[in-house]
C-alpha atoms as a PDB file:
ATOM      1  CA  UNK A   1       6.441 -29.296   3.033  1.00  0.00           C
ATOM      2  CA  UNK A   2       9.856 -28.817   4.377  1.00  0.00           C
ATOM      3  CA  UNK A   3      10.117 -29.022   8.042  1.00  0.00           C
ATOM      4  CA  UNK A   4      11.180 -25.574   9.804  1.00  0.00           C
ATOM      5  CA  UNK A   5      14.022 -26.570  12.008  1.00  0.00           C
ATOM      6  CA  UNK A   6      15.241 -24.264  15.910  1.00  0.00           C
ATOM      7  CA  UNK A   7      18.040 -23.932  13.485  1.00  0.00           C
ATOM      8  CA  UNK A   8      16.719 -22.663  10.111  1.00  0.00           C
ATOM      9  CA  UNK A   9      13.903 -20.728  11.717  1.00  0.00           C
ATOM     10  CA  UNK A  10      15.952 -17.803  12.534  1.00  0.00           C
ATOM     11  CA  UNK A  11      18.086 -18.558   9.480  1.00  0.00           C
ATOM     12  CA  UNK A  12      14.873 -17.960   7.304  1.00  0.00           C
ATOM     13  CA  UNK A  13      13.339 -14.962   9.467  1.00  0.00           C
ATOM     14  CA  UNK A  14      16.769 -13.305   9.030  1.00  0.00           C
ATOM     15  CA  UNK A  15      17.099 -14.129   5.062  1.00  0.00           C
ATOM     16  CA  UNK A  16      13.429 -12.764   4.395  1.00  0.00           C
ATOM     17  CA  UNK A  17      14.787  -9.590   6.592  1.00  0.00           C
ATOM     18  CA  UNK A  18      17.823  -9.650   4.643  1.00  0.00           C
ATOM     19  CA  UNK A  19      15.452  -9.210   1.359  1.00  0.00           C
ATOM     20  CA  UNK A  20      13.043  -6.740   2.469  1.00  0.00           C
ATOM     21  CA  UNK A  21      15.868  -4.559   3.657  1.00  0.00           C
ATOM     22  CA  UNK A  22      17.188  -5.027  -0.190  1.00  0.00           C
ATOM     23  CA  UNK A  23      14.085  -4.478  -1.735  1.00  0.00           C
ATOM     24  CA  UNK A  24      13.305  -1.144   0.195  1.00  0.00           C
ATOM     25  CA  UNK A  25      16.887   0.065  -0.363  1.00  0.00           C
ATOM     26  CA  UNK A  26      16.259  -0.009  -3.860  1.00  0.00           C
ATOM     27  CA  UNK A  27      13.105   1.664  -3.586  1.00  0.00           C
ATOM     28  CA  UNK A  28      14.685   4.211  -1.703  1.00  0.00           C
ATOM     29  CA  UNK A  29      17.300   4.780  -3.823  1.00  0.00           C
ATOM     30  CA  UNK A  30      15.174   5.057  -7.085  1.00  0.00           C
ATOM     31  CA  UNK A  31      12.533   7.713  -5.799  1.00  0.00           C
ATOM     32  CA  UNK A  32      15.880   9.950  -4.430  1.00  0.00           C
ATOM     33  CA  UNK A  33      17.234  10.174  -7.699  1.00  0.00           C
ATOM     34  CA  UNK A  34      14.127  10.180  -9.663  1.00  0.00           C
ATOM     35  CA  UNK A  35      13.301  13.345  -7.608  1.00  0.00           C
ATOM     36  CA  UNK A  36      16.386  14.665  -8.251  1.00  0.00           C
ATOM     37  CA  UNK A  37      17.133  13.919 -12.196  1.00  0.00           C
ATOM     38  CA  UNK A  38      14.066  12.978 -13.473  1.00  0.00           C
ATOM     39  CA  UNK A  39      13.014   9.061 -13.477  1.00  0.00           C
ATOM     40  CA  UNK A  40      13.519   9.047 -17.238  1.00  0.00           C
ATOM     41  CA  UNK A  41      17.132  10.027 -16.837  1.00  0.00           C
ATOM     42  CA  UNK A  42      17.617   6.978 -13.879  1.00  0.00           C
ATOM     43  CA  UNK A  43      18.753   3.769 -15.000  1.00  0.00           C
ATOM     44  CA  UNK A  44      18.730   0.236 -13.234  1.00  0.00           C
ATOM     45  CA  UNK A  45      22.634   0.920 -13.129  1.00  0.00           C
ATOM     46  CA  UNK A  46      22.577   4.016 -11.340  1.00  0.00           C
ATOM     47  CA  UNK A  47      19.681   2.715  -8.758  1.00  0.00           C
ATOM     48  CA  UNK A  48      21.629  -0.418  -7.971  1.00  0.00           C
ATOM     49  CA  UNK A  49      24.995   1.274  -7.144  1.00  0.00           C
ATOM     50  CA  UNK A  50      23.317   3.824  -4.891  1.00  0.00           C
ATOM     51  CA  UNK A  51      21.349   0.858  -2.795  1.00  0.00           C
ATOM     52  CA  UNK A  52      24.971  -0.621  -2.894  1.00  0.00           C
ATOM     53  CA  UNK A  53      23.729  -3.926  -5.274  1.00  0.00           C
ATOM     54  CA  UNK A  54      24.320  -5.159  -8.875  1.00  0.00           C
ATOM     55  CA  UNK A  55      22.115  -4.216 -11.065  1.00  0.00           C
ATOM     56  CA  UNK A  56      21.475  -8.735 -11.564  1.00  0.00           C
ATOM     57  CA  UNK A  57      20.324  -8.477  -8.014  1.00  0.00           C
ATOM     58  CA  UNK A  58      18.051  -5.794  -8.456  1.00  0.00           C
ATOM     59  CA  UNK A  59      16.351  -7.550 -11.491  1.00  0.00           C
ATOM     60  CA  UNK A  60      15.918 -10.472  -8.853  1.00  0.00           C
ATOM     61  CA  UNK A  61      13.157  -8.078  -6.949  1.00  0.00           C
ATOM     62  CA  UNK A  62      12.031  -6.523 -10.120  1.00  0.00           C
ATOM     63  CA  UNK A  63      11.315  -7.006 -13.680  1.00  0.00           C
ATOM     64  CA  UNK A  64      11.922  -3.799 -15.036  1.00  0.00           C
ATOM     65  CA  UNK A  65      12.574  -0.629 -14.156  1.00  0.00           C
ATOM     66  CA  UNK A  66       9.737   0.957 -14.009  1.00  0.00           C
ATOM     67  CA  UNK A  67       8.686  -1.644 -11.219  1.00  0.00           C
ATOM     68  CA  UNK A  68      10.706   0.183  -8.613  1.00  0.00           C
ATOM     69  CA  UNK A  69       9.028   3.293  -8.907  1.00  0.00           C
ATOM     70  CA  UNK A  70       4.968   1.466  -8.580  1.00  0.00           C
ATOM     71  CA  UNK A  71       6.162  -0.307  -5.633  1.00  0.00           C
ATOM     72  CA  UNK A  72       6.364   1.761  -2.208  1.00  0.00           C
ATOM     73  CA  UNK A  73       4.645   0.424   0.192  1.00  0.00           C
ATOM     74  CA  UNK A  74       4.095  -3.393  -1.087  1.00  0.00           C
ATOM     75  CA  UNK A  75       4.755  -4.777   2.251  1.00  0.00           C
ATOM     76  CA  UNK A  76       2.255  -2.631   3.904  1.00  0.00           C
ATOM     77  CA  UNK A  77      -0.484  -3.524   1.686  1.00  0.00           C
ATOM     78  CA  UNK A  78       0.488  -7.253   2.504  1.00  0.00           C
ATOM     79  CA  UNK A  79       0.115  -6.501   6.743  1.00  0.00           C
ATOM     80  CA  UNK A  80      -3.196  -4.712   6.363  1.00  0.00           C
ATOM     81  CA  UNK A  81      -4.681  -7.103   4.397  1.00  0.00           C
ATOM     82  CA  UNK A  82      -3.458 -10.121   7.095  1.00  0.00           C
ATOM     83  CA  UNK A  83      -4.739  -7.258   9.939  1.00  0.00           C
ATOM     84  CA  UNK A  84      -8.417  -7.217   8.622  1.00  0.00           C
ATOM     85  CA  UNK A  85      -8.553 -11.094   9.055  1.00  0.00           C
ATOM     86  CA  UNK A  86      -7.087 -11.136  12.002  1.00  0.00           C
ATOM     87  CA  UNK A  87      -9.712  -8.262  13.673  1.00  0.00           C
ATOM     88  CA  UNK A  88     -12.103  -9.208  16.349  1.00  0.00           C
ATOM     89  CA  UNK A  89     -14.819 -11.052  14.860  1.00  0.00           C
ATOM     90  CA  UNK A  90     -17.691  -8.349  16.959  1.00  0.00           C
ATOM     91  CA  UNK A  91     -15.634  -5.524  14.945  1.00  0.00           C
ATOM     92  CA  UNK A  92     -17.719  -3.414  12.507  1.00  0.00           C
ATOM     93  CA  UNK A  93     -16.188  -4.100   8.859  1.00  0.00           C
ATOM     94  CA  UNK A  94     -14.891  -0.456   8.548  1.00  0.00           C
ATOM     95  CA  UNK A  95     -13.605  -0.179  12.057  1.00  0.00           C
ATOM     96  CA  UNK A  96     -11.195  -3.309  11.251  1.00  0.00           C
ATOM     97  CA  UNK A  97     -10.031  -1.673   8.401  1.00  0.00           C
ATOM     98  CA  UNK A  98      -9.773   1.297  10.129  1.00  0.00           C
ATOM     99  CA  UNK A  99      -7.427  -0.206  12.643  1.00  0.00           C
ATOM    100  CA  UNK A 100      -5.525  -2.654  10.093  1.00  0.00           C
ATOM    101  CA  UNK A 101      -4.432   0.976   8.262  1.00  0.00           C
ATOM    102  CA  UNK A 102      -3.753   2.680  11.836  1.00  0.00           C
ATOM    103  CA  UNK A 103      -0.885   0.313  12.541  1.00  0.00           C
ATOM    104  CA  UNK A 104       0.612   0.827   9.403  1.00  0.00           C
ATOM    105  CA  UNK A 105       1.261   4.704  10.139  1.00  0.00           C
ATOM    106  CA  UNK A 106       4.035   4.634  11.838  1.00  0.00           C
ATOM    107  CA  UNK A 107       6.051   3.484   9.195  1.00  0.00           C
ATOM    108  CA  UNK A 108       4.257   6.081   6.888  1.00  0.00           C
ATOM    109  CA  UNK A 109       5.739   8.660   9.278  1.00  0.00           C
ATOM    110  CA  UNK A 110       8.904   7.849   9.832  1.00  0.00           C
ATOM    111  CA  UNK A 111       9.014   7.714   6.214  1.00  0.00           C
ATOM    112  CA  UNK A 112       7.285  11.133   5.189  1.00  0.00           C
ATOM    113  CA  UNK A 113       9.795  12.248   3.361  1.00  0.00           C
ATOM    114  CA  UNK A 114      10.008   9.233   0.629  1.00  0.00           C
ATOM    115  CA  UNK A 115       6.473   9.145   0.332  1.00  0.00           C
ATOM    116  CA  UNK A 116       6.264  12.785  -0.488  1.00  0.00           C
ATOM    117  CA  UNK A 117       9.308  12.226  -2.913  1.00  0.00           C
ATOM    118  CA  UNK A 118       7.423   9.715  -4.296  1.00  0.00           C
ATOM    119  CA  UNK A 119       4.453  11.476  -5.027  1.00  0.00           C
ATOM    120  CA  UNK A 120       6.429  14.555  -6.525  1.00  0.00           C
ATOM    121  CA  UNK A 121       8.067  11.494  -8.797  1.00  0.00           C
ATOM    122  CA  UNK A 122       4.775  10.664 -10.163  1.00  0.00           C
ATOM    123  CA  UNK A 123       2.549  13.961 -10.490  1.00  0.00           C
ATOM    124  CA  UNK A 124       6.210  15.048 -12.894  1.00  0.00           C
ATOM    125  CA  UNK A 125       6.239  11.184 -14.517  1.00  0.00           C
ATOM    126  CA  UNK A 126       2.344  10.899 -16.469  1.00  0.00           C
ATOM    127  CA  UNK A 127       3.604   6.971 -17.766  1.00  0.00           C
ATOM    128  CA  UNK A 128       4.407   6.426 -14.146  1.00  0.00           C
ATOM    129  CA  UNK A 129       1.607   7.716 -12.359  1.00  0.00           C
ATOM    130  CA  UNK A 130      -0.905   5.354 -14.737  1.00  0.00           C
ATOM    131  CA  UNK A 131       1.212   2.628 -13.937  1.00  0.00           C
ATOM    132  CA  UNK A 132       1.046   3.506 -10.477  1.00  0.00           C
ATOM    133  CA  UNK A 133      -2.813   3.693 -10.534  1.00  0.00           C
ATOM    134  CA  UNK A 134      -3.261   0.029 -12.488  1.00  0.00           C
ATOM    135  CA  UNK A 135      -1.033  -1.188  -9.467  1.00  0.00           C
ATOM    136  CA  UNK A 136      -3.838   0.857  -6.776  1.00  0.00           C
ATOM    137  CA  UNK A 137      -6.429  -0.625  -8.586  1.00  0.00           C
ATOM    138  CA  UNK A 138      -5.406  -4.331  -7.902  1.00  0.00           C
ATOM    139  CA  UNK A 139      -4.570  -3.793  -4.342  1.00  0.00           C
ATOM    140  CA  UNK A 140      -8.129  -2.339  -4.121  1.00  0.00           C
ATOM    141  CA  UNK A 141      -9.581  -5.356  -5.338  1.00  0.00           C
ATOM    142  CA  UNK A 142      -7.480  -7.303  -3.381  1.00  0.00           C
ATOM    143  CA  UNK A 143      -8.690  -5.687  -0.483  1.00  0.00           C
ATOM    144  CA  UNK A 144     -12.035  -5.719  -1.309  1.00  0.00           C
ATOM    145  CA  UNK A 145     -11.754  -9.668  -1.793  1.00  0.00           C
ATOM    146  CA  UNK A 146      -9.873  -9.780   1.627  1.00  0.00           C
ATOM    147  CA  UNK A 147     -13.085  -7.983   2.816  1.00  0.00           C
ATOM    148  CA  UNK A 148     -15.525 -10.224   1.092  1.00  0.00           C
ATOM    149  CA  UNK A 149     -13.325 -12.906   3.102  1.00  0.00           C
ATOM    150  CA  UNK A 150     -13.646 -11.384   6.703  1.00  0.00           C
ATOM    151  CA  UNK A 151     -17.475 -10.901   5.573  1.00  0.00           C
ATOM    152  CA  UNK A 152     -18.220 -14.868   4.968  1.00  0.00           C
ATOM    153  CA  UNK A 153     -18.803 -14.254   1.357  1.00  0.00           C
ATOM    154  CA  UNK A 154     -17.291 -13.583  -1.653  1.00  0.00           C
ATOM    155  CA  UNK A 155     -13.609 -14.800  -3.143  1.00  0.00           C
ATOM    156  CA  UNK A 156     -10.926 -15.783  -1.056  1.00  0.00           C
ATOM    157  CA  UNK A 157      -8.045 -13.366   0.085  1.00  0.00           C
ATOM    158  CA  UNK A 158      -5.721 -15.783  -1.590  1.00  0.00           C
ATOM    159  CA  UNK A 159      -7.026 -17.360  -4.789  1.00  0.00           C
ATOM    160  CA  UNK A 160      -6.829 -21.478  -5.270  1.00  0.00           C
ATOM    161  CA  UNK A 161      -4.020 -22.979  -6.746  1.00  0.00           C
ATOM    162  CA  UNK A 162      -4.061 -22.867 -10.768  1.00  0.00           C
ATOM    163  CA  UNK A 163      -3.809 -19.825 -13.756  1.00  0.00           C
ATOM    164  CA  UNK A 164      -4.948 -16.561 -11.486  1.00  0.00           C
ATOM    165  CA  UNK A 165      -7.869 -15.612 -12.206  1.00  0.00           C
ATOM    166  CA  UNK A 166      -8.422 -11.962 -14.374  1.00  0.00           C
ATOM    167  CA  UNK A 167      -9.483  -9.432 -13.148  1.00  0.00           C
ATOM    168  CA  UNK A 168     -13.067  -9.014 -14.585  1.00  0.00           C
ATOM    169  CA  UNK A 169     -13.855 -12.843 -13.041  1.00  0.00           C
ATOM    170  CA  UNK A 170     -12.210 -11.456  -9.784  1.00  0.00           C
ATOM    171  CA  UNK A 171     -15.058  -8.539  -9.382  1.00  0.00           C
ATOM    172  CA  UNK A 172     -17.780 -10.964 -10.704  1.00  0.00           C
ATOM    173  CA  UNK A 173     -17.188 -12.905  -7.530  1.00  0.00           C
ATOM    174  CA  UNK A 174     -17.668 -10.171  -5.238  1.00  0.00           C
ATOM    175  CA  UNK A 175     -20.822  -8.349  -3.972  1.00  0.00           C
ATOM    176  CA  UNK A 176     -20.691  -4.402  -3.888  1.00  0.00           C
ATOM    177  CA  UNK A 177     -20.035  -3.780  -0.366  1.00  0.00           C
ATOM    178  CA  UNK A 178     -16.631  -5.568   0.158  1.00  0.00           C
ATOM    179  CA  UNK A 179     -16.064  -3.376  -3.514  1.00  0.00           C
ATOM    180  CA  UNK A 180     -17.275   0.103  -1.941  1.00  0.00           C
ATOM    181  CA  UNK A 181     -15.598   0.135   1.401  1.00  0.00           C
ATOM    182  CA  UNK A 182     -11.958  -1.056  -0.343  1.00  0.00           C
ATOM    183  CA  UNK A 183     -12.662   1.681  -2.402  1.00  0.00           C
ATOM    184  CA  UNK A 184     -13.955   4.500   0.199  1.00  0.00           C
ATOM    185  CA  UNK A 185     -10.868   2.733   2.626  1.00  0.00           C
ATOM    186  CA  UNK A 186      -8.224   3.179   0.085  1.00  0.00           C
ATOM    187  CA  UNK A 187      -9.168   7.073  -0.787  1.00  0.00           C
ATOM    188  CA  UNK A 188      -9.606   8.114   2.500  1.00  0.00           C
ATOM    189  CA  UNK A 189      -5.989   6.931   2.730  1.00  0.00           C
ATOM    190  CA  UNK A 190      -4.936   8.196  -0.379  1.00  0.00           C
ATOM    191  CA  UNK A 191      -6.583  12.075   0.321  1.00  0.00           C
ATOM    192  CA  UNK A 192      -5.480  11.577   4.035  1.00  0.00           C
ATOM    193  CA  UNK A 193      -1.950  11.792   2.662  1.00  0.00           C
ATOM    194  CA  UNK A 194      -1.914  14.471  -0.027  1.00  0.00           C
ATOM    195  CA  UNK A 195      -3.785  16.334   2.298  1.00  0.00           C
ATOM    196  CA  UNK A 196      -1.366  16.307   5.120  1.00  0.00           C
ATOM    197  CA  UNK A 197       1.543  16.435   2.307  1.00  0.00           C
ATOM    198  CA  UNK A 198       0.713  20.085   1.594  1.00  0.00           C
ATOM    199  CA  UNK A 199       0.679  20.985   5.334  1.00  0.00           C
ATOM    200  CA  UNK A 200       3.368  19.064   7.560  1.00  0.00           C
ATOM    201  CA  UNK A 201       3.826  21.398   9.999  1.00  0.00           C
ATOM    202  CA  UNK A 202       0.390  21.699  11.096  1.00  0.00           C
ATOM    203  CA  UNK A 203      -0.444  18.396  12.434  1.00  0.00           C
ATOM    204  CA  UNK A 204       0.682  14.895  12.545  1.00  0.00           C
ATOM    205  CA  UNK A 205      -0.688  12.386   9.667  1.00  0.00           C
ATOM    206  CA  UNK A 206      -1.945  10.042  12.248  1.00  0.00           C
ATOM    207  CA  UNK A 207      -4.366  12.892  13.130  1.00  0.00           C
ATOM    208  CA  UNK A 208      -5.477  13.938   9.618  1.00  0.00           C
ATOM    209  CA  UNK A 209      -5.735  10.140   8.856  1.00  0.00           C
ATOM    210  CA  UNK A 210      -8.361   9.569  12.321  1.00  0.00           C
ATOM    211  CA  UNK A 211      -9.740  12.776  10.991  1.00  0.00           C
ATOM    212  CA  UNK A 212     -11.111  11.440   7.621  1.00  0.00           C
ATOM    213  CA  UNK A 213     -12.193   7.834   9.148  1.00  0.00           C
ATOM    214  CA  UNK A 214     -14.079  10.019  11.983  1.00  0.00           C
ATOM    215  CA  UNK A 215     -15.770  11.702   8.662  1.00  0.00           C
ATOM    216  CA  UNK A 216     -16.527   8.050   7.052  1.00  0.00           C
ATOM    217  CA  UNK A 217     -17.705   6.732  10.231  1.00  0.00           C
ATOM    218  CA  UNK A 218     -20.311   9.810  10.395  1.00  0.00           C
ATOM    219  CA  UNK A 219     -21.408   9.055   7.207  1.00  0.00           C
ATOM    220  CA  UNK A 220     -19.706  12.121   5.629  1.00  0.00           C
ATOM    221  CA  UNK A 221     -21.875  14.741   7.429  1.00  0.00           C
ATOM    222  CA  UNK A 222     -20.716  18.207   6.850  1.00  0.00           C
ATOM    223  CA  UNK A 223     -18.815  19.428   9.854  1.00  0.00           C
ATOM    224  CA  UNK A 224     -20.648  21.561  12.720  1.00  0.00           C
ATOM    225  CA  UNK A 225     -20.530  25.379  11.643  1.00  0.00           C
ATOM    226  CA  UNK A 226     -20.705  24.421   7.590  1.00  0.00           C
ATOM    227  CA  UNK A 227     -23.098  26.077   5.286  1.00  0.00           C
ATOM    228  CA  UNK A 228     -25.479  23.326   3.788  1.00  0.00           C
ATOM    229  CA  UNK A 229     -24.987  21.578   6.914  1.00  0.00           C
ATOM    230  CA  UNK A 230     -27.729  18.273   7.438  1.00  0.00           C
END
C-alpha cells in the first residue's frame, strides 16, 4: 500500500475534489440540455464543451453516453451507505437510515432544480428511465446488503476480492428484512421527491421527506381525521 505522505494528502484530497467537481459538471451539463433539446438530440460533444472538457475526458468518467444521464446522485448513494455503518450501534435499523438520508438533503435542495430537470429528462426519455431504474435497483440491493452488514448478518457492504458476484447470488445471501427496509427506505425517498416536485412552494423537501419517515415509523397508519382510519 502506498504510504500517504503531509505532502500528498492534500494533493490527493484536492485531485479526488478536482474529479467530483468534473464528474458533476458533466452531469449538470447533460440534464440542462437534455431538458432543453431532447437527450436523443445531445451528444458527448455537445455535453463536454458545455462542462468546459473534451469529450476523451468525459469518456474517462463514463462509458457511454447514456451513463451521464443514470448517474445523479452517485456520490450520495456512496455517503449514505458509509452513514448507516457508521450510526450508533443502540439506533433502530430504520432510524439510521433515516438519519444517513437526512444529511444528504441539503445537497438535494440546493440542487432542486437539476433533480427536477432530471426527472422531466426521464418521464420524456422511456430507454432512459429503464436504464435509470436497473441502476435504482442495484443501489437498492446495495443498500439492503449494507443493511444486512449493520445487522450482523448477511453479505458484506463491499464484496471480497475476485469476479463480483451477480446479482441473483447477491439476494440469495440476504434475509428479507435488510431487502424490505432498502426497499420501503428507497421509495419513501423516491415518492418524498416527486411529491414535493409538484408542489415547491408549499413546503420545504426536508419536511415532506420527515413527513413520510414519520408515516413509516407509525407503521403507515392512516392519518388522524381519515376515513377507514385504524
Amino acid at each position: 500500500m502506498q504510504n500517504v505522505t503531509e505532502d500528498s494528502a492534500p494533493q490527493g484530497g484536492l485531485r479526488e475534489r478536482k474529479k467530483r467537481a468534473t464528474r458533476a459538471a458533466l452531469v449538470e451539463a447533460a440534464v440542462r440540455l437534455a431538458a432543453e433539446h431532447g437527450a436523443e438530440n445531445v451528444t458527448v460533444e455537445a455535453i463536454s464543451e458545455a462542462a468546459g472538457v473534451s469529450p476523451r475526458t468525459f469518456f474517462n468518467y463514463f462509458d457511454s453516453r447514456d451513463d451521464v444521464f443514470v448517474m445523479i446522485g452517485a456520490d450520495s448513494r456512496t455517503r449514505i451507505q458509509h452513514a448507516v455503518l457508521a450510526a450508533p450501534a443502540d439506533l433502530p435499523p430504520l432510524q439510521a437510515l433515516r438519519a444517513a438520508m437526512a444529511a444528504e438533503l441539503a445537497e438535494v435542495e440546493h440542487q432542486h432544480e437539476l433533480w427536477r430537470l432530471h426527472a422531466e429528462v426521464l418521464r420524456r426519455s422511456p430507454r432512459l428511465l429503464v436504464r435509470s431504474l436497473g441502476v435504482y435497483a442495484s443501489d437498492e440491493l446495495g443498500l439492503a446488503e449494507t443493511l444486512a452488514e449493520r445487522l450482523g448478518g448477511g453479505a458484506p457492504a463491499e464484496p471480497p476480492a475476485g469476479p463480483p458476484a451477480d446479482d441473483d447470488s447477491r439476494r440469495l445471501a440476504l434475509d428479507l428484512y435488510p431487502r424490505l427496509l432498502a426497499a420501503v427506505g428507497v421509495t419513501a425517498v423516491r415518492v418524498a421527491f416527486e411529491h414535493w416536485c409538484v408542489r415547491q412552494e408549499e413546503r420545504p423537501f426536508a419536511d415532506v421527506f420527515e413527513e413520510a419517515f414519520d408515516h413509516l415509523a407509525a407503521g403507515l397508519r392512516a392519518p388522524s381525521g381519515t376515513t377507514g382510519q385504524a
